[in-house]
Structure formats: C-alpha cells, structure tokens
C-alpha atoms as a PDB file:
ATOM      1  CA  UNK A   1     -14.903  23.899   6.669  1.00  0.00           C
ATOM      2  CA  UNK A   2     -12.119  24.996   4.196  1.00  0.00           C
ATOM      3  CA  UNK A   3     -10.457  21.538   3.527  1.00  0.00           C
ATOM      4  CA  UNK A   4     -11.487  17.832   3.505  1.00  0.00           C
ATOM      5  CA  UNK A   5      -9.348  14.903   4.615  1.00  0.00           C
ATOM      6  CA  UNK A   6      -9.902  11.862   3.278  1.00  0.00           C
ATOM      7  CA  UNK A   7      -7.962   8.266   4.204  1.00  0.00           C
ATOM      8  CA  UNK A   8      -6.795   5.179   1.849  1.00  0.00           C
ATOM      9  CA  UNK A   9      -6.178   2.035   2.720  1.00  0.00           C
ATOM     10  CA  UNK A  10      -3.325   0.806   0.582  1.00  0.00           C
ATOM     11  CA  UNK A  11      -1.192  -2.567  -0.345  1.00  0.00           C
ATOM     12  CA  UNK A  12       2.024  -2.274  -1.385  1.00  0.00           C
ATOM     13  CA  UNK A  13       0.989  -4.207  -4.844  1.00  0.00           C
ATOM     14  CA  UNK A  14      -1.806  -1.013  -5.691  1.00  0.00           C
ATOM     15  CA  UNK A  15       0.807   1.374  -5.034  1.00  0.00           C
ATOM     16  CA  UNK A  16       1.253   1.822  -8.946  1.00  0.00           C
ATOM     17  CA  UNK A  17      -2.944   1.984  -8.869  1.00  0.00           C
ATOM     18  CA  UNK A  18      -3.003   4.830  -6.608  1.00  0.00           C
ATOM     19  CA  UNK A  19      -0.505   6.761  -8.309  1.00  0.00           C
ATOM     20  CA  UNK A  20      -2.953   7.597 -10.687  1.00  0.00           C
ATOM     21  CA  UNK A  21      -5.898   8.540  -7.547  1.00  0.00           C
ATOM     22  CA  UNK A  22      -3.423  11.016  -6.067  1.00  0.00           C
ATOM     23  CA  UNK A  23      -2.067  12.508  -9.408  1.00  0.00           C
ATOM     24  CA  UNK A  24      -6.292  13.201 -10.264  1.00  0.00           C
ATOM     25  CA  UNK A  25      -6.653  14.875  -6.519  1.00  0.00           C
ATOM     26  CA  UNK A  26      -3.276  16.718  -7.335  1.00  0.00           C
ATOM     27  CA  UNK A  27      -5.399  18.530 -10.562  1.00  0.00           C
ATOM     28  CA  UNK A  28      -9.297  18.524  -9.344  1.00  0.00           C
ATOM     29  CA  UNK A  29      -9.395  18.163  -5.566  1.00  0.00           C
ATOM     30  CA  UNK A  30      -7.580  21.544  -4.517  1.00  0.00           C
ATOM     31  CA  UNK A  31     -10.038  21.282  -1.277  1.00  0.00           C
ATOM     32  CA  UNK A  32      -8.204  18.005  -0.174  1.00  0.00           C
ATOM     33  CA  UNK A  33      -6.683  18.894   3.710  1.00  0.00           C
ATOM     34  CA  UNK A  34      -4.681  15.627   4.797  1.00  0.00           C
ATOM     35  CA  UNK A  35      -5.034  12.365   2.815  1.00  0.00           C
ATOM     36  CA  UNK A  36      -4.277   9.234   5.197  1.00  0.00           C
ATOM     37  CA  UNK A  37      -2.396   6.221   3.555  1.00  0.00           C
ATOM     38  CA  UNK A  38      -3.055   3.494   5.857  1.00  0.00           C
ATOM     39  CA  UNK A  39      -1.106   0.291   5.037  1.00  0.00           C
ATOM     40  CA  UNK A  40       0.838  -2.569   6.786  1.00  0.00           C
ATOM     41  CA  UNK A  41       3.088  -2.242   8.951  1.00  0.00           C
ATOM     42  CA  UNK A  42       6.433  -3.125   7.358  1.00  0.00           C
ATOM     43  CA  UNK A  43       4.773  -1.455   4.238  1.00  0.00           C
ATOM     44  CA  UNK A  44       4.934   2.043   5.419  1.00  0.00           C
ATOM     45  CA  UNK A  45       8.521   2.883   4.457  1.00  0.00           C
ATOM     46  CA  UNK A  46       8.160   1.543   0.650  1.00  0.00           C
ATOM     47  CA  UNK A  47       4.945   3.756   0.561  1.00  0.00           C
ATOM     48  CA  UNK A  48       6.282   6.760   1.470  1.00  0.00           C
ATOM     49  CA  UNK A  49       9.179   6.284  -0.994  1.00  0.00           C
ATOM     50  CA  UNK A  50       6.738   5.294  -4.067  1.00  0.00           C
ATOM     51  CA  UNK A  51       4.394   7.835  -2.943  1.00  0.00           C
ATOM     52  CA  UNK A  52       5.146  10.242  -0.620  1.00  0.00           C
ATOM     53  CA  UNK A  53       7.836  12.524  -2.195  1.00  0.00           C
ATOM     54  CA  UNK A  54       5.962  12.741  -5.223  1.00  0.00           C
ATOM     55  CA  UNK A  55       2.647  13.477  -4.751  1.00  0.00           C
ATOM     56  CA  UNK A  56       0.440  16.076  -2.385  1.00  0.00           C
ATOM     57  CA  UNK A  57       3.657  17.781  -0.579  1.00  0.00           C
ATOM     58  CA  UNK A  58       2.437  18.040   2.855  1.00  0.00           C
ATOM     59  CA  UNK A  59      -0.954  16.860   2.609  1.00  0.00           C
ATOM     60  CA  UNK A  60       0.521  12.302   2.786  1.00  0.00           C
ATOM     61  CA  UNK A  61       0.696  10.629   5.722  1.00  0.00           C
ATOM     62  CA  UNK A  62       1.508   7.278   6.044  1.00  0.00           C
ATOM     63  CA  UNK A  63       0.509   5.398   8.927  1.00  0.00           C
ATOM     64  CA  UNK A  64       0.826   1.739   9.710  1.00  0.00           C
ATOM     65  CA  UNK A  65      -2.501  -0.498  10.049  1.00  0.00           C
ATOM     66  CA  UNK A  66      -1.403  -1.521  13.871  1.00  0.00           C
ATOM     67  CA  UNK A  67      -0.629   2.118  14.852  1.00  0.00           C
ATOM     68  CA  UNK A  68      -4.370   3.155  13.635  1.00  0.00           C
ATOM     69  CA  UNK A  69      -5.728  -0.059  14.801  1.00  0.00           C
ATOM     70  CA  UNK A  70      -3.898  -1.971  17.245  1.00  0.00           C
ATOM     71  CA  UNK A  71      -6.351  -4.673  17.652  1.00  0.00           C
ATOM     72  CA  UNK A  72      -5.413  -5.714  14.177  1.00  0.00           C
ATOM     73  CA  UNK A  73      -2.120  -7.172  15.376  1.00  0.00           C
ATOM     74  CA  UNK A  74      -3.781  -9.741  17.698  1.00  0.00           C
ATOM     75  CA  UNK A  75      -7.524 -10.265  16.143  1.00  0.00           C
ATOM     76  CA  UNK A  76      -6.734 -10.716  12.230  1.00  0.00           C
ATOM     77  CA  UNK A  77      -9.464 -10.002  10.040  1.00  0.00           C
ATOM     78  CA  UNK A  78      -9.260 -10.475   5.967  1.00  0.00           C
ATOM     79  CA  UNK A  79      -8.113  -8.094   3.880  1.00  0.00           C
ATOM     80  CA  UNK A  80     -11.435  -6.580   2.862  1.00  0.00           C
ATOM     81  CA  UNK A  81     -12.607  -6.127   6.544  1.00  0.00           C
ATOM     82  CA  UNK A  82      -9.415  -4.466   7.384  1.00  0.00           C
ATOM     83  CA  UNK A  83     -10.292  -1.744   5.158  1.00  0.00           C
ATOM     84  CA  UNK A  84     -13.765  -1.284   6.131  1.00  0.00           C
ATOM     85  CA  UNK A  85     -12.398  -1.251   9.926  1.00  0.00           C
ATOM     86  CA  UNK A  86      -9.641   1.420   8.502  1.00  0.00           C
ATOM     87  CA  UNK A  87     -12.510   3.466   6.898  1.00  0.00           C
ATOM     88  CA  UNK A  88     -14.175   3.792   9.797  1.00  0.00           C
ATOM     89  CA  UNK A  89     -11.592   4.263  12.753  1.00  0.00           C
ATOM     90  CA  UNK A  90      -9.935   7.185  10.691  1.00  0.00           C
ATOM     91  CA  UNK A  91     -12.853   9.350  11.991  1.00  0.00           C
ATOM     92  CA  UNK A  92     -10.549   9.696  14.949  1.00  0.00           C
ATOM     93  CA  UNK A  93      -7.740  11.491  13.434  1.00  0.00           C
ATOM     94  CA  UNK A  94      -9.338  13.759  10.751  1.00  0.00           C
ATOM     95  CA  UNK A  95      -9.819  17.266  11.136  1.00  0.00           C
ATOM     96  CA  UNK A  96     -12.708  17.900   8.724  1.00  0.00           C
ATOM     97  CA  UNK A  97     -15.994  17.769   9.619  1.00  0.00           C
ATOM     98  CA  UNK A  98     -17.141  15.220   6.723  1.00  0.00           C
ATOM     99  CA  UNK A  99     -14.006  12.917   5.333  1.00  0.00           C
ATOM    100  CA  UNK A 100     -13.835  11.261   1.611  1.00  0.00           C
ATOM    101  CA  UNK A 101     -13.293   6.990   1.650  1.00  0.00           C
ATOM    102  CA  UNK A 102     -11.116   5.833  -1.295  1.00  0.00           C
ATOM    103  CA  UNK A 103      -9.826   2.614  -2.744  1.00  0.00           C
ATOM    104  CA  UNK A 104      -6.822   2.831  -4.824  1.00  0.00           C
ATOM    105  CA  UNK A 105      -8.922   1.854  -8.034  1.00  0.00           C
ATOM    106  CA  UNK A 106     -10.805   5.595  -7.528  1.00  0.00           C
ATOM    107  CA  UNK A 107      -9.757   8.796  -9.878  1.00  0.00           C
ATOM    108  CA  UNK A 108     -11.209  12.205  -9.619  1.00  0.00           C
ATOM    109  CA  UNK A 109     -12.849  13.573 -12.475  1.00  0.00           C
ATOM    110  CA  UNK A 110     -13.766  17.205 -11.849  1.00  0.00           C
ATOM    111  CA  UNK A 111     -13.234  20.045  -9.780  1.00  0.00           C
ATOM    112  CA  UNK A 112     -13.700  19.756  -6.273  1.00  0.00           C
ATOM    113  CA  UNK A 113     -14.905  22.610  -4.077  1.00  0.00           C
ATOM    114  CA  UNK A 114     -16.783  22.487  -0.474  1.00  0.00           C
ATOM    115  CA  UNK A 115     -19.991  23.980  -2.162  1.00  0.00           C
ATOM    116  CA  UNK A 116     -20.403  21.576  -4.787  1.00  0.00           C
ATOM    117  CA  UNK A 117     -19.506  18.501  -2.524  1.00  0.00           C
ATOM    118  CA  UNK A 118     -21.423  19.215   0.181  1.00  0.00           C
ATOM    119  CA  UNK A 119     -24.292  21.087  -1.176  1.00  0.00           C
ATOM    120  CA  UNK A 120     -26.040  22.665   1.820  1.00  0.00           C
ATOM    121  CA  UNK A 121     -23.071  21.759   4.314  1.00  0.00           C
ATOM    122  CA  UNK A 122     -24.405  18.018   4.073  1.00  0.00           C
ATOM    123  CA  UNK A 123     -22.878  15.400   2.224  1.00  0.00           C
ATOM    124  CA  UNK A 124     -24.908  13.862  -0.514  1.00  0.00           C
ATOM    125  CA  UNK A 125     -26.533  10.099  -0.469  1.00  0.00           C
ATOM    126  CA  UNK A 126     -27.725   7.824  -3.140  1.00  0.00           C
ATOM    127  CA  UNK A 127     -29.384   4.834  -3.088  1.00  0.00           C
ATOM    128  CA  UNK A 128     -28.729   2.202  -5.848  1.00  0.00           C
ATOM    129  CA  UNK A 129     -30.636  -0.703  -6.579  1.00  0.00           C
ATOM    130  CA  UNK A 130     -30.258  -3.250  -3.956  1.00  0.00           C
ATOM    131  CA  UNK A 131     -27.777  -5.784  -5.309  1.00  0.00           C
ATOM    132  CA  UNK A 132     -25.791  -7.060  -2.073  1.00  0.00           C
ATOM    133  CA  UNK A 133     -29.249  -7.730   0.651  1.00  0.00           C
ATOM    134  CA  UNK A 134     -26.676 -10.023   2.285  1.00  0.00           C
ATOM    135  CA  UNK A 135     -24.561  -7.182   3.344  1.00  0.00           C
ATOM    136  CA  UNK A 136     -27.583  -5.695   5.470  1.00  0.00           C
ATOM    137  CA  UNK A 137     -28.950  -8.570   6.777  1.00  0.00           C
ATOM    138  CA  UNK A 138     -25.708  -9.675   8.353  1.00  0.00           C
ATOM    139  CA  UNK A 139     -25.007  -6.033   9.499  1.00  0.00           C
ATOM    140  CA  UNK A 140     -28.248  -5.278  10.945  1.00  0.00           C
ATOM    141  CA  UNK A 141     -27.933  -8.580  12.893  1.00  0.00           C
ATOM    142  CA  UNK A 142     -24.816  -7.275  13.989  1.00  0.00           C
ATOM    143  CA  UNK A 143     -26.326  -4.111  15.563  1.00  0.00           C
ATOM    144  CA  UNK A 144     -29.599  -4.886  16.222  1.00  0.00           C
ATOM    145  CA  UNK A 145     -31.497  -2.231  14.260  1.00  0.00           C
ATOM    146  CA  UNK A 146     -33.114  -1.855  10.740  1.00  0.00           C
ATOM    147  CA  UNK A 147     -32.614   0.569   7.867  1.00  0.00           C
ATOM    148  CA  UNK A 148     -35.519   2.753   6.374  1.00  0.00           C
ATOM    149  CA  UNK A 149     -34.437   1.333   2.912  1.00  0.00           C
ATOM    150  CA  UNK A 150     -34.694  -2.315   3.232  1.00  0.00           C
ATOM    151  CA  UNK A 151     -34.446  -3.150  -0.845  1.00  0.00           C
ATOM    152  CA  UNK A 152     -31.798  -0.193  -1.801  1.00  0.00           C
ATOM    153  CA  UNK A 153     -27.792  -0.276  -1.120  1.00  0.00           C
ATOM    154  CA  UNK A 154     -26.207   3.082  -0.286  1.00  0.00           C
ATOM    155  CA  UNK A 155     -23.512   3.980  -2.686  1.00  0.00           C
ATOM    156  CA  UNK A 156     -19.973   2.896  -1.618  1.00  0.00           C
ATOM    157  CA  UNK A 157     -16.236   3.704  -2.410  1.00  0.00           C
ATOM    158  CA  UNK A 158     -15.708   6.574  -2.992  1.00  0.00           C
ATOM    159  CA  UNK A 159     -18.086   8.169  -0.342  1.00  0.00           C
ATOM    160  CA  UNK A 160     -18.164  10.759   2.363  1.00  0.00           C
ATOM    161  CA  UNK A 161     -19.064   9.750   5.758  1.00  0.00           C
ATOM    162  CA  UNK A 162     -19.537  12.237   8.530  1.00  0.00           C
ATOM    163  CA  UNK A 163     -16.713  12.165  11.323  1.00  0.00           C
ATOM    164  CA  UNK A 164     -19.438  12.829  14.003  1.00  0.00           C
ATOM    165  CA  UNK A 165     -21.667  10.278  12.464  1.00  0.00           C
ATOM    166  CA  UNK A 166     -18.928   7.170  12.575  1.00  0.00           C
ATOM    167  CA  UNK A 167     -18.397   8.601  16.105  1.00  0.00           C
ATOM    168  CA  UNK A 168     -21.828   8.334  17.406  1.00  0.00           C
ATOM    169  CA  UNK A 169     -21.850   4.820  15.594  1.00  0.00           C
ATOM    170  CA  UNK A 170     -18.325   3.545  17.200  1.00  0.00           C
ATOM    171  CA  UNK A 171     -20.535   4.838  20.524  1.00  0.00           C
ATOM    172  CA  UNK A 172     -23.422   2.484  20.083  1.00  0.00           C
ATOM    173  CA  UNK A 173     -20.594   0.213  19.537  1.00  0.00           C
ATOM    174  CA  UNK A 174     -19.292   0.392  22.445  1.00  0.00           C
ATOM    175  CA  UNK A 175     -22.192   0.381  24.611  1.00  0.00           C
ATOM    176  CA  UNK A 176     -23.523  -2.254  23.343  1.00  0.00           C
ATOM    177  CA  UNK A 177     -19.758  -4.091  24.367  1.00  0.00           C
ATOM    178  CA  UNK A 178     -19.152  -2.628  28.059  1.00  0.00           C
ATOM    179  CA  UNK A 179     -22.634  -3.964  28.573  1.00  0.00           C
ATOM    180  CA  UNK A 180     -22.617  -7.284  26.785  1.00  0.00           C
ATOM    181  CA  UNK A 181     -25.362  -6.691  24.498  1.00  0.00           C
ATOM    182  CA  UNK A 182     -23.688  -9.479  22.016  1.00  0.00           C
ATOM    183  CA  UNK A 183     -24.551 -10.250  18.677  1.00  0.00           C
ATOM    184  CA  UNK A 184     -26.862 -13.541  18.275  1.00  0.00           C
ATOM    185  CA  UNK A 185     -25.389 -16.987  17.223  1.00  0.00           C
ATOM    186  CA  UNK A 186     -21.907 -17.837  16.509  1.00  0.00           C
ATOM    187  CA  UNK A 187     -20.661 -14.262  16.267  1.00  0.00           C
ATOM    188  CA  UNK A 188     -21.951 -13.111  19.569  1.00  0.00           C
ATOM    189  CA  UNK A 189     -19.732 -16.445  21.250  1.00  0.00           C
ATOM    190  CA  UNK A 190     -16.895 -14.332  19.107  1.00  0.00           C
ATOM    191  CA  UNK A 191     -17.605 -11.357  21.037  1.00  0.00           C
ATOM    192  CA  UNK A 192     -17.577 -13.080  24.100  1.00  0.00           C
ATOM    193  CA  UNK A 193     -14.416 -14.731  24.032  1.00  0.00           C
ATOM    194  CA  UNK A 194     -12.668 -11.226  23.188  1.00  0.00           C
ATOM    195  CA  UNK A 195     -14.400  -9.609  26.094  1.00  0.00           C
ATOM    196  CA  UNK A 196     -12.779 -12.562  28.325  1.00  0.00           C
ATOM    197  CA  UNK A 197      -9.572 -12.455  26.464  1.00  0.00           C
ATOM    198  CA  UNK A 198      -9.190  -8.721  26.400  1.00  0.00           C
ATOM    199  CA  UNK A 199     -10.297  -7.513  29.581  1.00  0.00           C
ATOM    200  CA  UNK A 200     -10.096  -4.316  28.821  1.00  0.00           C
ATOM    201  CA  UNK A 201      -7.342  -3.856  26.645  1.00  0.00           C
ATOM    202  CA  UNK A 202      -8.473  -2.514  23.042  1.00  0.00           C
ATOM    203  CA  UNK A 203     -11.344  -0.097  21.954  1.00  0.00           C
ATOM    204  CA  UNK A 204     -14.733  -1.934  22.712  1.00  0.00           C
ATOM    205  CA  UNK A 205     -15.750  -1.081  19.719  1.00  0.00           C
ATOM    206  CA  UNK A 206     -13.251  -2.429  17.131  1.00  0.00           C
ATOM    207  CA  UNK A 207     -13.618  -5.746  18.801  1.00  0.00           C
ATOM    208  CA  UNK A 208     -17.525  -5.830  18.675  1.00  0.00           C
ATOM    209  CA  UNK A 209     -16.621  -5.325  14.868  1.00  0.00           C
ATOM    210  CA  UNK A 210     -13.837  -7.875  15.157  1.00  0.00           C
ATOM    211  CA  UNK A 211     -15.667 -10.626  16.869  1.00  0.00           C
ATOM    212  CA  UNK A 212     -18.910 -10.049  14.655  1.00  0.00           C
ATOM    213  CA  UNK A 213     -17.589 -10.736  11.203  1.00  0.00           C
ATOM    214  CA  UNK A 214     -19.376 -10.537   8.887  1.00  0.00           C
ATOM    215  CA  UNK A 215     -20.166  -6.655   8.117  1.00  0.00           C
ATOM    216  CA  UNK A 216     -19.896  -4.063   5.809  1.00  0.00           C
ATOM    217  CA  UNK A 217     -18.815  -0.575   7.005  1.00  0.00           C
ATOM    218  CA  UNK A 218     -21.206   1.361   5.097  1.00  0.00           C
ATOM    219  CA  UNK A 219     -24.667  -0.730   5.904  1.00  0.00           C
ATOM    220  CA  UNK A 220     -23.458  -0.219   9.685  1.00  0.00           C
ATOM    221  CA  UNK A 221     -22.853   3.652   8.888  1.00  0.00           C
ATOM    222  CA  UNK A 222     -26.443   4.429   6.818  1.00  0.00           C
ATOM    223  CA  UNK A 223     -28.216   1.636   8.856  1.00  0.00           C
ATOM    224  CA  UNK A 224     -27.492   3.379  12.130  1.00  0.00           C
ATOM    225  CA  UNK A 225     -28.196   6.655  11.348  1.00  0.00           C
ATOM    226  CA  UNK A 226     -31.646   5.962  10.157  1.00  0.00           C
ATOM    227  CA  UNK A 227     -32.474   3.679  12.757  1.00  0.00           C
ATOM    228  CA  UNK A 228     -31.499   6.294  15.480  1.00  0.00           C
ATOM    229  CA  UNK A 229     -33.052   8.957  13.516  1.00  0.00           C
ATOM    230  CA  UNK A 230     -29.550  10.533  12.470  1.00  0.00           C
ATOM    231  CA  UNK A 231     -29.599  10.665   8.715  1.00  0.00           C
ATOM    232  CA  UNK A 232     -31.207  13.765   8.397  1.00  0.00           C
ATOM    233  CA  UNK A 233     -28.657  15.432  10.851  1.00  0.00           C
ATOM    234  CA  UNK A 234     -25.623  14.738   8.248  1.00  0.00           C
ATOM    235  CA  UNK A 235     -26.916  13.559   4.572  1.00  0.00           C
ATOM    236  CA  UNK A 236     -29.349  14.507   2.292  1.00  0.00           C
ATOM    237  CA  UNK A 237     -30.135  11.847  -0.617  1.00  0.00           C
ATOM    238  CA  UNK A 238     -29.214  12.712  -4.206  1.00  0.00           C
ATOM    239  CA  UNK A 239     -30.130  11.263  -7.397  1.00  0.00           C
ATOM    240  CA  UNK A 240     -26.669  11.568  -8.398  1.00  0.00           C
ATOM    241  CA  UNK A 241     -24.079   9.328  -7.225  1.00  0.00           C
ATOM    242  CA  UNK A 242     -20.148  11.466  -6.191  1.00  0.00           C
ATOM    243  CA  UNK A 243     -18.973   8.892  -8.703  1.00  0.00           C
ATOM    244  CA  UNK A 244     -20.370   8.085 -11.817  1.00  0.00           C
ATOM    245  CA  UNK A 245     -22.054   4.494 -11.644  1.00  0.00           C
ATOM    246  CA  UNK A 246     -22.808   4.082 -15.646  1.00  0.00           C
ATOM    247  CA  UNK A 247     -19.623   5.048 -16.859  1.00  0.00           C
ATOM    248  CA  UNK A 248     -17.091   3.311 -14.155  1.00  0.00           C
ATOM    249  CA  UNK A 249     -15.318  -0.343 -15.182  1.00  0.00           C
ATOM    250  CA  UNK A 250     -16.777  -2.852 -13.111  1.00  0.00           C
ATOM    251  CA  UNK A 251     -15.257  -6.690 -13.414  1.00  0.00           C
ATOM    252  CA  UNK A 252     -18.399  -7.453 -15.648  1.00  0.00           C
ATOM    253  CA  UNK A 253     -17.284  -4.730 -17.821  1.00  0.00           C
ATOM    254  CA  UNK A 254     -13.442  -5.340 -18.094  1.00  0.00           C
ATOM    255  CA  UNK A 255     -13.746  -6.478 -21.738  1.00  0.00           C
ATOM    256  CA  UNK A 256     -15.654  -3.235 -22.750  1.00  0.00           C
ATOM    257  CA  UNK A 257     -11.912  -1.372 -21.720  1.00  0.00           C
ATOM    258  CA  UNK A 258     -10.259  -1.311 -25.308  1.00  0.00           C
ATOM    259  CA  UNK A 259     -13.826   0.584 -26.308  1.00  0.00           C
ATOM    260  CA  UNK A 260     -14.356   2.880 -23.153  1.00  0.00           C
ATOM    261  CA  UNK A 261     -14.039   6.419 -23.549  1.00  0.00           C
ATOM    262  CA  UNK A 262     -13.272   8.232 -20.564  1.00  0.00           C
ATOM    263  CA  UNK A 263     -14.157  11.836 -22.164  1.00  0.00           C
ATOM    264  CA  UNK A 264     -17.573  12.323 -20.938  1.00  0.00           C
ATOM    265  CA  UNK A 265     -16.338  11.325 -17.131  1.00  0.00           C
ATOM    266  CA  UNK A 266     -13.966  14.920 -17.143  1.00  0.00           C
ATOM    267  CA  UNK A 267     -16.233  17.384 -19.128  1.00  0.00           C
ATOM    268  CA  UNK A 268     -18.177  19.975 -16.871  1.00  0.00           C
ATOM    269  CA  UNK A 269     -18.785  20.657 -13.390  1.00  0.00           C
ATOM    270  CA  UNK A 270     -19.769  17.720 -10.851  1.00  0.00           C
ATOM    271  CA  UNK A 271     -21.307  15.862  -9.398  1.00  0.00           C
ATOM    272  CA  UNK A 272     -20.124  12.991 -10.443  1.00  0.00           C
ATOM    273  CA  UNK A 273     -16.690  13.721  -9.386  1.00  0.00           C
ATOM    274  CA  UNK A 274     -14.900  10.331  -9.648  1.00  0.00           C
ATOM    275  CA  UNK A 275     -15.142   7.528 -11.746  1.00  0.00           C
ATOM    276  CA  UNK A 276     -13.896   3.451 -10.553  1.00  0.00           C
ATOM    277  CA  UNK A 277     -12.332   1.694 -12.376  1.00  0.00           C
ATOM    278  CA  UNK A 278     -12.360  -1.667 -10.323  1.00  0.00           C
ATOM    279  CA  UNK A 279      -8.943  -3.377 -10.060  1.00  0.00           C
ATOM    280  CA  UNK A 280     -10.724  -6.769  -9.810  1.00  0.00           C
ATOM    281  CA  UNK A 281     -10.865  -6.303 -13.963  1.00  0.00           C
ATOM    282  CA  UNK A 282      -7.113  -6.902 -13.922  1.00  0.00           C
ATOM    283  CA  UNK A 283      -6.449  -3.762 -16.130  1.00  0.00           C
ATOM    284  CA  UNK A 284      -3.137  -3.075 -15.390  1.00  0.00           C
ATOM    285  CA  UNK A 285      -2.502  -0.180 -13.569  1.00  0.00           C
ATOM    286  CA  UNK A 286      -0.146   1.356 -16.607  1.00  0.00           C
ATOM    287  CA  UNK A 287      -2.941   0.597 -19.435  1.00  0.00           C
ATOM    288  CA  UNK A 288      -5.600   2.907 -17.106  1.00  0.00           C
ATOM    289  CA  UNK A 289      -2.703   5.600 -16.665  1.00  0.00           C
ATOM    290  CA  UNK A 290      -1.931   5.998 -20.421  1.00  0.00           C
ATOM    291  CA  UNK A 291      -5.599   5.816 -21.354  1.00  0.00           C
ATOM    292  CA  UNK A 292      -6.312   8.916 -18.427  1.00  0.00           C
ATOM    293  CA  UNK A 293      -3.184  10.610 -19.299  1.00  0.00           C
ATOM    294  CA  UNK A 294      -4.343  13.560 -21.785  1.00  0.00           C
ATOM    295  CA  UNK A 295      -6.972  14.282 -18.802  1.00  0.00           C
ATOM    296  CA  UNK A 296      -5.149  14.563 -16.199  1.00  0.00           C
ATOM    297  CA  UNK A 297      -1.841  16.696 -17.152  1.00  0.00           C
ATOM    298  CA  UNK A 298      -2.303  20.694 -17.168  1.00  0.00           C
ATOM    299  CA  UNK A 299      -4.293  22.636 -14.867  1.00  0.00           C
ATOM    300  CA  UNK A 300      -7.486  21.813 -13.837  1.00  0.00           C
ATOM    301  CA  UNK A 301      -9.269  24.677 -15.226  1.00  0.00           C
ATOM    302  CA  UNK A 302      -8.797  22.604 -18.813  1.00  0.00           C
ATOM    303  CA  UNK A 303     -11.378  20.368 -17.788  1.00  0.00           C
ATOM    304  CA  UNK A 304     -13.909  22.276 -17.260  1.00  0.00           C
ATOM    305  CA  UNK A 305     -16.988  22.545 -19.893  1.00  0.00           C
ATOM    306  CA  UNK A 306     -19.831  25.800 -20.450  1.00  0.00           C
ATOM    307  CA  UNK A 307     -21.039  26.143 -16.744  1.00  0.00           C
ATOM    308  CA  UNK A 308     -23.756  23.840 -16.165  1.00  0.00           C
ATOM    309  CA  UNK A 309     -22.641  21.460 -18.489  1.00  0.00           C
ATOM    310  CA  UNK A 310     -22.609  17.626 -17.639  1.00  0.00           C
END
C-alpha cells in the first residue's frame, strides 16, 4: 500500500477550520492518496471553491452527503450521526487498504509514512480510560455483541479504520436486517417501520444504523471486531495514541489556549502524528492558524528533531 485515503465530513461554517487540516497534510502527510470532503448537498460547490483549488491538487474530492448516502435524504439523522454514518460508508469508495477519519478541528503534526503509521502493516489501537460507557452500552444493544474491553474507550477522531473491517461490519449489518434480527425496545420498532417503508430500496445496513439511533461509529467498529474475533486480523493496540491526547485543546481546556505551546506537538518523528484542537472551545479558526503558522510553512523536513526524538 503506497498511499492512504482518508474522508472528512465537512460544514460549510468549518470550512475556515479545515483549511488549516489540509494545509498540515499538504507539509507532513506526503502518503495521503485521495482525501474525501463529504458535505451537504447544496454545500458542495462553495467547498470546492474555498477548498478545492487551493489545497491537495488532485488528491480533493467533494462529494455531496445524499450522493454517498442516499438514505440521508429521506431518514434524517443529527448532525453528529451523519458523520459517524459518513465515516463509515466511505469504506466503499477508498482505494487503500486502511483509511484515516478526520474532523475539521484535526492538524497533522509530523511526518507521515506507511511504515510508521501502520507499523507491521496493521493500524495501531489505544485504549483510553473509559469516559463515555454510554456509548457502548447503547451500541452493543444495537448489535447484539460485547467488547473484550468493557471499562476502556477506543481512541476516536482522528483514527484509522480498516476498509475490510467496516465492510465485514456493514455485513453483519445487513444480515442482521434482510433477516429481521431487530434491535430490542423502541429502536428495533424504528427498524421495523423502515423495513415496511423501504421495501427494499436503500442499503440494509445504513437503515439498521438509521432506525437504531443511538450509536457511535467507533464502539460498533472495535466492538465487532472483538466480538467476532477480528481485531487481531487488522489492529494491534499501542500505548500511544496517532494523536496526542495530553497536549490536544479539549472544551475543558479552552481557557489554557493563550498559555498552550504547540512546540512539543511538531518536534521528532511520530507517533503522535496529529494533535485536536476541539472546535467546541470556540477558538476561532484564525487565532489556531496564526498560533500554528511558524509550524506549518516550509518543507516538512524542518520539523523533524535527532531521529528518535519525541
């Protein structure tokens, strides 16, 4: 594998966010093969005009949240489900055998190769502390199974998910649809009133995901490999997150900004090879570009440390 593609799902209003994402894979992410902007639908054109002629030549394409899920036009979901829906249909359309996730508050940090990425041609996991419980209880509802890390949370946005992984996943998906294996409660009368409503029209899987609300994309993703014995197949856990955890702005730490000093995020080699710096903090997008500036012009070779170096 000599490239990786990678998707974004992208509002118009983080536009100005994401400039600075695509201007840090520009300098340390020469590996990057196509990068997916998925937004809405009457979005696309004003995306490809902020975006599109300035950044990655050749390696952008736009595509419109109905043309990469079509079930979105009829079945609405919230904004944040959209995504995770996004996140995981891409596997369809990239090329790579592994694909990055970003949000538009992500910037890369270091030099990106294949080898350091994917040490061992798998992609590396790490488990956190297990903050959001709610997210896997309501997902493993969903499908019926149970992780083998029932207090830990697998690190999110930015990740790398497997493309043959999400596809074996969206396959248990749709199973589990065809044959009316619905979730319990509330959300399995959801799924049943899309089968009737559907009849056929729509991938089975999207509306399983669609009728079962709530979910998170990532506790279906890990949860499912383990359960089916899968994991081993495509990740390998790592003590070290791709993006660095300490050092990223979460909202509790917006008011640490004025202090934070990004320096230690872009010296030496990776992993970690992004940092987040959340746009719930409400840091506008210019203040985080002028701050990142003096890292991210020149080549990319500035940025690196003494080999080894972290």
């Amino acid at each position: 594998m000599r490239s990786l593609d990678a998707v974004l799902p992208l509002t118009l209003r983080d536009a100005p966010r994401a400039r600075i994402l695509l201007r840090s894979l520009e300098r340390f992410c020469p590996v990057l093969g196509r990068l997916y902007l998925v937004t809405r639908e009457g979005d696309v054109a004003a995306i490809e005009r902020s975006l599109g002629a300035e950044f990655l030549p050749g390696k952008l394409e736009v595509l419109s949240e109905d043309a990469l899920v079509p079930e979105l036009r009829e079945h609405r979901a919230r904004g944040w489900y959209r995504q995770q829906l996004i996140k995981l249909a891409i596997a369809e359309r990239v090329a790579s055998d592994y694909y990055l996730t970003f949000d538009a508050d992500v910037v890369a940090t270091r030099p990106i190769t294949i080898e350091r990425l994917l040490p061992g041609g798998r992609a590396p996991c790490t488990l956190l502390p297990g903050e959001h419980r709610d997210w896997y209880a309501a997902t493993e509802k969903l499908l019926g199974m149970r992780g083998a890390h029932p207090d830990k949370l697998h690190s999110v946005t930015p990740a790398l998910l497997a493309r043959d992984g999400v596809r074996a996943l969206t396959e248990y998906l749709d199973r589990r649809f065809r044959e009316r294996r619905f979730s319990p409660g509330l959300r399995g009368l959801r799924q049943r009133w899309l089968a009737l409503r559907t009849r056929g029209r729509g991938e089975p899987w999207r509306l399983f995901l669609l009728g079962g609300l709530p979910w998170t994309e990532y506790a279906a993703y890990y949860t499912f490999l383990e359960a089916s014995g899968q994991f081993d197949r495509f990740h390998v856990l790592s003590d070290v997150p791709i993006y660095d955890v300490r050092h990223s702005v979460w909202y509790r730490d917006r008011e640490r900004f004025p202090s934070w000093d990004p320096a230690p995020l872009f010296a030496g080699e990776g992993p970690p090879f992004f940092v987040v710096i959340q746009s719930n903090t409400g840091l506008e997008p210019a203040l985080v570009e002028e701050r990142l500036r003096p890292f991210l012009e020149g080549p990319a070779k500035a940025a690196l440390a003494e080999p080894g170096s972290r």
